[in-house]
Protein backbone atom coordinates (compact mmCIF):
# COMPACT_ATOMS: atom_id res chain seq x y z
CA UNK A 1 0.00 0.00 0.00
CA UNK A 2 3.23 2.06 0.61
CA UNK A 3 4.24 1.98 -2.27
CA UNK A 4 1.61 2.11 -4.29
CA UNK A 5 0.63 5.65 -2.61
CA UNK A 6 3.82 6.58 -3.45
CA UNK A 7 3.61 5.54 -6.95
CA UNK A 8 0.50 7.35 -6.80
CA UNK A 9 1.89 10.39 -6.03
CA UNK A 10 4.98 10.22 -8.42
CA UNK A 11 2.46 10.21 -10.83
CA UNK A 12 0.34 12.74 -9.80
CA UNK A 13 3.16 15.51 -9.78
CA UNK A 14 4.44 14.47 -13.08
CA UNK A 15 0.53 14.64 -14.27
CA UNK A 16 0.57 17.96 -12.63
CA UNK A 17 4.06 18.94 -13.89
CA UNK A 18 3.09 18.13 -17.37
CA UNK A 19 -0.01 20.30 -17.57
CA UNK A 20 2.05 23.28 -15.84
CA UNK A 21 4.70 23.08 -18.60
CA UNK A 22 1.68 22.56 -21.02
CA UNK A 23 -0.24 25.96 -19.44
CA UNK A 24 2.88 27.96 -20.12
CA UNK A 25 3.57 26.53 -23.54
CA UNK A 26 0.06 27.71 -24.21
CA UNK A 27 0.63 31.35 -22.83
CA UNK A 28 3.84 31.49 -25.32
CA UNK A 29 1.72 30.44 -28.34
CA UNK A 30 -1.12 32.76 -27.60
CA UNK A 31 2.17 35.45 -27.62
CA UNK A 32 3.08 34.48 -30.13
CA UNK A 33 -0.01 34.40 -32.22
CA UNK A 34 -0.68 38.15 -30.78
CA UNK A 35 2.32 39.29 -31.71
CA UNK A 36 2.17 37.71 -35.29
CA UNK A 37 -1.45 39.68 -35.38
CA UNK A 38 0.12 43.03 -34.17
CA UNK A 39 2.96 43.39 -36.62
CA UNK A 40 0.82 42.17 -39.67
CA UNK A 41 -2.66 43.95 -39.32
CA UNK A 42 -2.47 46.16 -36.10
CA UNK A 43 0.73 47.92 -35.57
CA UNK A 44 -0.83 51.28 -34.74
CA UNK A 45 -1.80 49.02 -31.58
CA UNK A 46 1.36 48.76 -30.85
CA UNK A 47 2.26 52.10 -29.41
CA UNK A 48 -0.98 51.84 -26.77
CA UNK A 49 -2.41 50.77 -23.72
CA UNK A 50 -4.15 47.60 -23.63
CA UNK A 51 -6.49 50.10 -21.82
CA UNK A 52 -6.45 52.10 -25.30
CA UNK A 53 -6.86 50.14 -27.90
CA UNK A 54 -10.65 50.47 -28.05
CA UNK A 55 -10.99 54.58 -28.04
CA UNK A 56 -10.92 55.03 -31.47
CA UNK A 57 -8.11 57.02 -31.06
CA UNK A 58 -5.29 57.27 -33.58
CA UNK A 59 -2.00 59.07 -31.90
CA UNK A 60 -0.51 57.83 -35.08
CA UNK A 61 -2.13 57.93 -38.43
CA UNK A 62 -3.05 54.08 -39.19
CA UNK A 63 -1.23 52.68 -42.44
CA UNK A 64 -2.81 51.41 -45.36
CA UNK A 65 -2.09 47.91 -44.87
CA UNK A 66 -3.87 47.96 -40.98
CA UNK A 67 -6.94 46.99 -39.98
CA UNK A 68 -8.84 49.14 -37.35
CA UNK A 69 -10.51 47.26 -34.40
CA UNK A 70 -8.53 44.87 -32.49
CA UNK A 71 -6.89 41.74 -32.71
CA UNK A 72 -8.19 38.64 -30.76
CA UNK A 73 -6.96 38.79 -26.78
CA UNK A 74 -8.59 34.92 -25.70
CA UNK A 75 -8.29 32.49 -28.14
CA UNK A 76 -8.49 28.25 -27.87
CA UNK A 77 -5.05 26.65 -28.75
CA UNK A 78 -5.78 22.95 -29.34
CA UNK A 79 -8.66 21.11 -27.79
CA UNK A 80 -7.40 21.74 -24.29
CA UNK A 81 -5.87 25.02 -23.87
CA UNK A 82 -6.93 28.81 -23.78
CA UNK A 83 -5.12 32.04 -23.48
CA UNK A 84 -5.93 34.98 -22.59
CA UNK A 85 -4.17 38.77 -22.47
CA UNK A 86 -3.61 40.36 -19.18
CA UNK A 87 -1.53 43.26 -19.84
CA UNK A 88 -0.12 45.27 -22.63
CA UNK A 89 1.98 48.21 -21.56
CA UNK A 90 4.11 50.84 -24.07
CA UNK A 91 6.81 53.04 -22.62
CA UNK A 92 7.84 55.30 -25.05
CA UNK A 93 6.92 57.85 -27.98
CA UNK A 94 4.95 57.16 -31.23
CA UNK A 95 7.72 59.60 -32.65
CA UNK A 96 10.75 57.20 -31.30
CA UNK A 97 8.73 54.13 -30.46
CA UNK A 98 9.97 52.28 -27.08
CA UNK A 99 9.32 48.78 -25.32
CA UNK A 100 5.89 47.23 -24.48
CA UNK A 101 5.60 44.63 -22.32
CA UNK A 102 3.29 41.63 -22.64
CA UNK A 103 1.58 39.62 -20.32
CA UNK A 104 -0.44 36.13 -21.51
CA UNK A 105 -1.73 34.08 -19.24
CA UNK A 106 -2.58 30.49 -20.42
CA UNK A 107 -5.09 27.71 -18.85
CA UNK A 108 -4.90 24.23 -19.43
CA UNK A 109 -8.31 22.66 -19.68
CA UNK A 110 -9.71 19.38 -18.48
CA UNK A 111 -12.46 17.50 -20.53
CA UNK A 112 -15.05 19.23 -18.60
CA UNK A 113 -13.43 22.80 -19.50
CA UNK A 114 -12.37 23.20 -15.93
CA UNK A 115 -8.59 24.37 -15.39
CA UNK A 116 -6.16 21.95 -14.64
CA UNK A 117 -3.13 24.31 -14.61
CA UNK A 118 -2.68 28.15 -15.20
CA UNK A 119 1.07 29.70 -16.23
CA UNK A 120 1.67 33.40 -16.61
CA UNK A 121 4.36 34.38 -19.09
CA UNK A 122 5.52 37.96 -19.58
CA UNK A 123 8.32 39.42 -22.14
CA UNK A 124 9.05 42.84 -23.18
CA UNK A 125 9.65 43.74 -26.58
CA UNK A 126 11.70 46.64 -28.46
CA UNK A 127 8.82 48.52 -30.51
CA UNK A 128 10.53 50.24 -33.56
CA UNK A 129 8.69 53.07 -35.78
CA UNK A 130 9.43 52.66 -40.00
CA UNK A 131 7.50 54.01 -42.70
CA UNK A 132 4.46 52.23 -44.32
CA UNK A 133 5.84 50.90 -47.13
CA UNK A 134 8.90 49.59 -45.83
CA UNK A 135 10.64 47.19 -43.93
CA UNK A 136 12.31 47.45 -40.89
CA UNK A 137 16.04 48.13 -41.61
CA UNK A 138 15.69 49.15 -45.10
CA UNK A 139 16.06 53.18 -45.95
CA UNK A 140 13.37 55.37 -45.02
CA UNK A 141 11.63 56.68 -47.55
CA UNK A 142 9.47 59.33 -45.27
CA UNK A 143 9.01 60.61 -41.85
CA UNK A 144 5.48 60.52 -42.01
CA UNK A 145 5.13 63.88 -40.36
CA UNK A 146 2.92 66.34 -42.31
CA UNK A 147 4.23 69.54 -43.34
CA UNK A 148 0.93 69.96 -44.38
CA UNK A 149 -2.02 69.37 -42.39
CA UNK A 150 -5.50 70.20 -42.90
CA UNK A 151 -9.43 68.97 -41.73
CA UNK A 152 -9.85 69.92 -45.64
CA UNK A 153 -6.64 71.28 -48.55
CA UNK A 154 -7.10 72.35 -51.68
CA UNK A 155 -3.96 72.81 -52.67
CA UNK A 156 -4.32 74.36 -55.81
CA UNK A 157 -0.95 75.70 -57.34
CA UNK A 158 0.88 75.29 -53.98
CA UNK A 159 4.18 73.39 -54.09
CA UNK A 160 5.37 71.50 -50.81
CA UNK A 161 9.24 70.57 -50.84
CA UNK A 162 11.42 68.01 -48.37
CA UNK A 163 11.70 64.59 -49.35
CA UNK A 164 11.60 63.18 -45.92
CA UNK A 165 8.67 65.77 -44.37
CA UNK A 166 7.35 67.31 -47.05
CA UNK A 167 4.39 65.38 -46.47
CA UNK A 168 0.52 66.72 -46.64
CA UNK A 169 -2.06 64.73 -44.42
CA UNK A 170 -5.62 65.86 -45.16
CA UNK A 171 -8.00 64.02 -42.20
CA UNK A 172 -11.67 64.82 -44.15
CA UNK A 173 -10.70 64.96 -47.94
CA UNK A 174 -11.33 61.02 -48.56
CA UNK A 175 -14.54 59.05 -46.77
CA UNK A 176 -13.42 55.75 -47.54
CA UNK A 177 -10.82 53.41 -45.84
CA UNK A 178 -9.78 51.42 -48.80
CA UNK A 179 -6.32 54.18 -48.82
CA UNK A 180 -3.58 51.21 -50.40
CA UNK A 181 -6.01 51.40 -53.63
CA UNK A 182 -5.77 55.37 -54.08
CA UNK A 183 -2.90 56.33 -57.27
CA UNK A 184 -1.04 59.16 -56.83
CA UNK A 185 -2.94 60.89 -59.07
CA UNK A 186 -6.15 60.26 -57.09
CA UNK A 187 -4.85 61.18 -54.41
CA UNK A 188 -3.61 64.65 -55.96
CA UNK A 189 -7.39 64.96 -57.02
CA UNK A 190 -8.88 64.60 -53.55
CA UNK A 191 -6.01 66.98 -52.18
CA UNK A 192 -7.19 69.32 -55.37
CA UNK A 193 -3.95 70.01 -56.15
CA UNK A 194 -3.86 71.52 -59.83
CA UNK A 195 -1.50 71.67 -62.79
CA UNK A 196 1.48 73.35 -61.74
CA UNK A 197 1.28 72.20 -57.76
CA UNK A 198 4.06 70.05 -56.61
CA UNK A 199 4.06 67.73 -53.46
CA UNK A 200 7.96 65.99 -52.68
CA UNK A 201 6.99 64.04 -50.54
CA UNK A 202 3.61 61.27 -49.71
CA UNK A 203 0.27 62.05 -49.75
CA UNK A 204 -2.16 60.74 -46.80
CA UNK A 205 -5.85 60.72 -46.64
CA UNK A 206 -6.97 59.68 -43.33
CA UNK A 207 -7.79 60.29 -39.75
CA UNK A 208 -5.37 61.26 -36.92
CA UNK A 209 -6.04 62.84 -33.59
CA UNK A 210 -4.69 66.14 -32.88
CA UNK A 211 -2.88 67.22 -30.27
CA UNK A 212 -4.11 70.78 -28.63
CA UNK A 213 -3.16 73.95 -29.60
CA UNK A 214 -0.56 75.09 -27.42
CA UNK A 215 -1.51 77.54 -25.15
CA UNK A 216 0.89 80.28 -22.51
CA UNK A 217 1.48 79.30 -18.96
CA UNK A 218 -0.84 80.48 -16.43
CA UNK A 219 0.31 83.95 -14.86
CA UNK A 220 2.05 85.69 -17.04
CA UNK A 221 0.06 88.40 -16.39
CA UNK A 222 -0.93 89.56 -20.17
CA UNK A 223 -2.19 92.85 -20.77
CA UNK A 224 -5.49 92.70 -22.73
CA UNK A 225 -4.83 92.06 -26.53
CA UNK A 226 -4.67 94.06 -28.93
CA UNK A 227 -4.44 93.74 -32.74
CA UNK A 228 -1.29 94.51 -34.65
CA UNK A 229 -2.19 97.18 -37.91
CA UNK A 230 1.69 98.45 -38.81
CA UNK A 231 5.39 97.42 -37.91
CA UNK A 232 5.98 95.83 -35.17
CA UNK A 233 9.22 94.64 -33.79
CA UNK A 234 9.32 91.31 -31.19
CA UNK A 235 12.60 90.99 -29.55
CA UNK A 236 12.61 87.50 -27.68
CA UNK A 237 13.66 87.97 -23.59
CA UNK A 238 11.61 90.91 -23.53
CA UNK A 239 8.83 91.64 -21.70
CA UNK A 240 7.20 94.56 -23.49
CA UNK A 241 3.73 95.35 -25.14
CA UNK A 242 1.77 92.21 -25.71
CA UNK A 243 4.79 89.72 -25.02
CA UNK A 244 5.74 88.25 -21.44
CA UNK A 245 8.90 85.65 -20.53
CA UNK A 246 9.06 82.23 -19.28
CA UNK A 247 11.75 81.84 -17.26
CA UNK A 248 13.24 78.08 -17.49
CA UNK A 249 15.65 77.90 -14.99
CA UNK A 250 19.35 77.20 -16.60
CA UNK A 251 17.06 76.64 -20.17
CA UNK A 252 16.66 79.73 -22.96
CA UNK A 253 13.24 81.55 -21.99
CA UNK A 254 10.37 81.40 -23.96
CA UNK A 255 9.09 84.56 -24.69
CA UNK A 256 4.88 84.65 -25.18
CA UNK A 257 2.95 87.05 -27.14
CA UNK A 258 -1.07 86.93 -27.04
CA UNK A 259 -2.28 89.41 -29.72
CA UNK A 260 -5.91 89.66 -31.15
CA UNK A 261 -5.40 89.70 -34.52
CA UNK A 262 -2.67 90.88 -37.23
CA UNK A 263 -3.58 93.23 -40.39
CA UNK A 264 -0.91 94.47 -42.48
CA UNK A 265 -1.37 95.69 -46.07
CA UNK A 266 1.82 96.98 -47.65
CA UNK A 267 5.13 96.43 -48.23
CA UNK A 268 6.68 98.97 -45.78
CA UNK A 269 4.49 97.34 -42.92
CA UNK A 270 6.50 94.03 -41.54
CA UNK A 271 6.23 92.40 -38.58
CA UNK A 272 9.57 91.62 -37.67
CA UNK A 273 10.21 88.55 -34.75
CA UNK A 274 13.89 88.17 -33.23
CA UNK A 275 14.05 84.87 -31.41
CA UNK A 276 18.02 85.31 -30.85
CA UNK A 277 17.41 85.30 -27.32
CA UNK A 278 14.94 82.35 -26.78
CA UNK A 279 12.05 80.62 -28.78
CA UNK A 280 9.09 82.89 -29.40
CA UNK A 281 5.07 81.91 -29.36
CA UNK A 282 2.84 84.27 -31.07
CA UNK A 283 -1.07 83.35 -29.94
CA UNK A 284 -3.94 85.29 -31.93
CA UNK A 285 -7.25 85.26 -30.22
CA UNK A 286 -8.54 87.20 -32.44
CA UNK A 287 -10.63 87.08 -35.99
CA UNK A 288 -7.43 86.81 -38.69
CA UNK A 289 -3.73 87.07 -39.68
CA UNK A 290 -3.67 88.74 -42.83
CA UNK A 291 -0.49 89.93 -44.52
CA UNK A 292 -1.30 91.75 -47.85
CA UNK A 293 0.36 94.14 -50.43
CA UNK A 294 3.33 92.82 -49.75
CA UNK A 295 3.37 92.85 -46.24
CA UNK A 296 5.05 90.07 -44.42
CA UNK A 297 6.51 88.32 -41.14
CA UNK A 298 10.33 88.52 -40.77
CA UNK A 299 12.08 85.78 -38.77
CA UNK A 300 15.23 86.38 -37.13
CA UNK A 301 18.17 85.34 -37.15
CA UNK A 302 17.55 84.36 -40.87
CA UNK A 303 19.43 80.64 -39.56
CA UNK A 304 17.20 80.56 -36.74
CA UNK A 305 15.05 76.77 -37.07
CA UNK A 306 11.49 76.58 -37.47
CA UNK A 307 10.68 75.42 -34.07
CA UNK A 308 11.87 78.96 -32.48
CA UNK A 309 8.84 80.93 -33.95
CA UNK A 310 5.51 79.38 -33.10
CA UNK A 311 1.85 80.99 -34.60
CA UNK A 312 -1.12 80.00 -32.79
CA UNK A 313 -4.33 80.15 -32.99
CA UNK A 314 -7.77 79.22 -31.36
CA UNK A 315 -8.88 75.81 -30.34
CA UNK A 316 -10.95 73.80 -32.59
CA UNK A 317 -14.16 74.56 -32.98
CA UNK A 318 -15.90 71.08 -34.25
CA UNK A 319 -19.74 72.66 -33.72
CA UNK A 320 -18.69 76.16 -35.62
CA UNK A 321 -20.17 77.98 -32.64
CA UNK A 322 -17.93 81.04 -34.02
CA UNK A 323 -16.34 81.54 -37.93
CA UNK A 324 -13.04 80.09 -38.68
CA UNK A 325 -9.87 82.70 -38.09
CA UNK A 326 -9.30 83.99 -41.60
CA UNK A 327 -4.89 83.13 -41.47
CA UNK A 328 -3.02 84.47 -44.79
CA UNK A 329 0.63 84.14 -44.59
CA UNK A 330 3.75 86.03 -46.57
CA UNK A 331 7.28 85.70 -45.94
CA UNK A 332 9.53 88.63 -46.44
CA UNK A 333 12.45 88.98 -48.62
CA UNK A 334 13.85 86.19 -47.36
CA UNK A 335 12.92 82.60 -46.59
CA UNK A 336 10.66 82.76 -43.15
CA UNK A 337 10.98 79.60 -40.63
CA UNK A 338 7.89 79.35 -38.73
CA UNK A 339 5.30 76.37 -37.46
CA UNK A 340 1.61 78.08 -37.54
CA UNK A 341 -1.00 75.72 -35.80
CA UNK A 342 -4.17 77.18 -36.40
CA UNK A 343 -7.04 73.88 -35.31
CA UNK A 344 -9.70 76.61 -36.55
CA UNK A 345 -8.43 78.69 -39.45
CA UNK A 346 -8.68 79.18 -42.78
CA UNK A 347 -5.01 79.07 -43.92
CA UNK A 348 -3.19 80.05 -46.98
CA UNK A 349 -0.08 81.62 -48.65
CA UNK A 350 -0.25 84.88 -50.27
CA UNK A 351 1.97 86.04 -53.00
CA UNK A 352 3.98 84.07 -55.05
CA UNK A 353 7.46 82.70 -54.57
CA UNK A 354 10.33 85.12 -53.00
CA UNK A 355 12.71 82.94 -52.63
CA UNK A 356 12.34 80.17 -54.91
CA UNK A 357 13.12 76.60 -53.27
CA UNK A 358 16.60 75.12 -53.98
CA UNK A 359 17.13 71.12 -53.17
CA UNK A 360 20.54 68.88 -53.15
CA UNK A 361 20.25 65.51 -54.58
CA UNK A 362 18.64 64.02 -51.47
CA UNK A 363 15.52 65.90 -52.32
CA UNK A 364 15.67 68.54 -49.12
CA UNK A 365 15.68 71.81 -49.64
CA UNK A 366 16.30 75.20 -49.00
CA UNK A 367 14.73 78.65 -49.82
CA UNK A 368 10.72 79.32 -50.47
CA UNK A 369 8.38 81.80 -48.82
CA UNK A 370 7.68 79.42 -45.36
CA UNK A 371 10.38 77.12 -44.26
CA UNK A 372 8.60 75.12 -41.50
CA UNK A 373 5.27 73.46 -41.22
CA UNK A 374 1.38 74.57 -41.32
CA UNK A 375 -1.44 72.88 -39.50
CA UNK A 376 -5.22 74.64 -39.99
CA UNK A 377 -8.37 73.42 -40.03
CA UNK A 378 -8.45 74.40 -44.01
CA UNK A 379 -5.49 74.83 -46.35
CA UNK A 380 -6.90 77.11 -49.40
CA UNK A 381 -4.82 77.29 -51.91
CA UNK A 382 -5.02 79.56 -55.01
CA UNK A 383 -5.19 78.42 -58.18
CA UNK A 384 -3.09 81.47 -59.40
CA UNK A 385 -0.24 80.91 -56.93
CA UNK A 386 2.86 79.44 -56.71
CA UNK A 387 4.06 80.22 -53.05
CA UNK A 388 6.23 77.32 -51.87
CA UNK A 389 6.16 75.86 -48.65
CA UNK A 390 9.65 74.19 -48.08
CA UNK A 391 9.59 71.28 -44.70
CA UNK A 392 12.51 70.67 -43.05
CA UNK A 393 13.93 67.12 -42.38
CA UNK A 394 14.29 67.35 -38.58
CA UNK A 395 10.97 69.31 -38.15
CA UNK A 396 9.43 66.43 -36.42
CA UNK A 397 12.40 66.25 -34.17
CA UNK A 398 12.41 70.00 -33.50
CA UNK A 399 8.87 69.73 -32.26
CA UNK A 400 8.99 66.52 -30.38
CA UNK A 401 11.91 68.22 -28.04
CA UNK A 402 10.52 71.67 -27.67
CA UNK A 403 6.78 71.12 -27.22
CA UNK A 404 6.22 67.50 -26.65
CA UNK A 405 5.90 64.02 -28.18
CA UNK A 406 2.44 64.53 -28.84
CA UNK A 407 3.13 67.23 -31.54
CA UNK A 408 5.65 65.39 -33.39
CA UNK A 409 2.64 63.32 -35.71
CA UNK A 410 3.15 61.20 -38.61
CA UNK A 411 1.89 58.54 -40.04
CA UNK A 412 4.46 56.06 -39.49
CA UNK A 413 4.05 51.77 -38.84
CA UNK A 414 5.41 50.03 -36.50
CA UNK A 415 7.11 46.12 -35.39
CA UNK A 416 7.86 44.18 -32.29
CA UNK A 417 10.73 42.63 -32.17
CA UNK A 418 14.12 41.49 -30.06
CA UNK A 419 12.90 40.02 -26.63
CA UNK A 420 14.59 41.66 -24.01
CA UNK A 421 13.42 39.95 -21.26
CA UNK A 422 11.42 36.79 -20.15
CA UNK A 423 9.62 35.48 -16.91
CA UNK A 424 6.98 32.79 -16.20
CA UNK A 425 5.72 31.58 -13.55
CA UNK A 426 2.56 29.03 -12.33
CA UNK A 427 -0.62 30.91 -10.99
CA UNK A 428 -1.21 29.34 -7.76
């Protein structure tokens, strides 16, 4: 009787054994089949929460090749096995991806369905961004970030320069989903780009969330605004007429200037900015920013990057509860480096070329009338003009290290890959 207890019981942990080894094998194959699922369908998953991925949200414009939804989290392996995800958690930035880390947990089953063993594998993963149509470790052929953004473009005779960034993203143009079966040329069409417009870089037609305007820090103490109608000279690290300093400590201040709105009509009128001193933010609350007859905003130092002069505007407006700010830019005699966010205007260039565009073999370039990027609610573009927006390689990069990783978009994909680390363990 001895020994046949023992017996017994030899048996009984190696039963038990078994279907803990067979538990975790079934966690690692539900990983695995997750993972498989992520990389080839849902990769804009990959840069989320677990506690995300059904908002609807897009922090990262979703490729042509993805699915929307979500993959399968519980799934049968076999006749007697089920997994199920616990956990997915990203640390990092859609702009520079990061590591997630996964946690599976997997069940073997008895013939009644009742669990006979449950193992808990995690592993984290290296998540790496790469452009849409390539793979990872092959040349990039974009940033995905949109020098161009709009709710609705019409680009008209507008030409957009950069390679890399000089990229236009319109979120309302195209209804459908079916983007991978667009041509270029359709896609020109639903951006309404005419004869003589020019775009270097891709064309997307899709959704993307938005981050929010950016807005001055809390008391600064503004004097009431008031609108700009001749010459006007902004020295950066001052705190004078509409314009107040952020101190940052051992950091280059921030100067801050809330206006209402900006009319200049000729050529002798130019609003001149000087950002020598630190990065200035120009914020119109009011109805427009109109620079016409030649008028035109003059960014110094003329090497100064686009990132150092910001243009705001309102917040979006989705229920039109007041008209869209009227925004018409110019840049002076020289090339202009600026970002202008405006989530509820009505943006365009005026004039043509001053500085015509001037690219190296790489297809980045120098030169046109705004060096930077522009973000409106609407991008109008005149037939009759050829004012050239030139994007800057690095301006994602600029943006993601001065105001956040949330403003440095794109539409970019995404793969997990290299395990960096591995635990399991049985669920008591």
């Amino acid at each position: 009787m001895a020994l046949a207890a023992r017996s017994w019981l030899g048996l009984s942990g190696s039963i038990r054994q078994s279907q803990s080894r067979q538990a975790r094998e079934i966690a690692e194959a539900g990983l695995a089949q997750l993972i498989e699922s992520l990389n080839k369908d849902y990769a804009y998953l990959l840069i989320k929460d677990l506690s995300n991925w059904n908002d609807n949200s897009y922090t990262s414009s979703i490729c042509t090749n993805s699915l929307t939804g979500t993959p399968a989290t519980s799934s049968s392996i076999g006749n007697n096995g089920r997994y199920t995800l616990m956990d997915y958690d990203f640390q990092g930035s859609p702009f520079y991806g990061g590591k997630a880390t996964i946690r599976m947990r997997g069940e073997r089953l008895k013939g009644d369905n009742s669990i006979a063993a449950t193992a808990i594998v995690e592993e984290s993963l290296d998540i790496k961004p790469k452009s849409c149509t390539t793979s990872f470790g092959e040349p990039t052929v974009t940033s995905g970030f949109p020098g161009l953004l709009g709710q609705q473009v019409a680009l008209g005779n507008n030409d957009v320069f950069g390679t890399l960034s000089g990229n236009v993203l319109c979120l309302q143009c195209y209804d459908g989903t079916d983007y991978d079966s667009l041509t270029r040329e359709q896609q020109e069409n639903y951006i309404q780009m005419k004869n003589n417009g020019y775009v270097a870089g891709q064309i997307f037609l899709g959704p993307i969330d938005l981050p929010p305007v950016p807005e001055p820090p809390a008391g600064l103490n503004f004097d009431t605004p008031v609108s700009i109608t001749k010459s006007t000279l902004i020295t950066s690290g001052t705190n004078t007429g509409p314009c107040r300093v952020e101190a940052r400590g051992s950091g280059s201040p921030i100067t801050h200037c809330v206006v209402d709105s900006v009319e200049l009509n000729s050529k002798k009128e130019i609003l001149t900015v000087d950002s020598s001193a630190g990065d200035v933010r120009i914020y119109v609350r009011g109805d427009k920013l109109v620079l016409t007859g030649g008028a035109a905003i003059k960014h110094l130092p003329p090497d100064a990057p686009a990132s150092s002069l910001g243009l705001f505007g309102r917040p979006s407006d989705p229920t039109d509860s007041y008209p869209d700010q009227l925004i018409r830019l110019a840049g002076a005699a020289s090339t202009n480096a600026l970002w202008a966010y405006f989530p509820d205007g009505n943006m365009g260039i005026n004039g043509g070329s001053k500085e015509t565009a001037e690219c190296d073999s790489s297809g980045e370039c120098t030169g046109g009338d705004i060096n930077g990027a522009v973000w409106a609610k609407v991008w109008s573009g005149s037939s009759s003009n050829v004012a050239q927006l030139v994007v800057p390689a690095d301006i994602g990069t600029q943006l993601f290290n001065k105001y956040g990783p949330q403003y440095a978009l794109g539409i970019r994909d995404y793969v997990a890959l290299g395990v960096s680390r591995w635990s399991s363990w049985i669920n008591p």
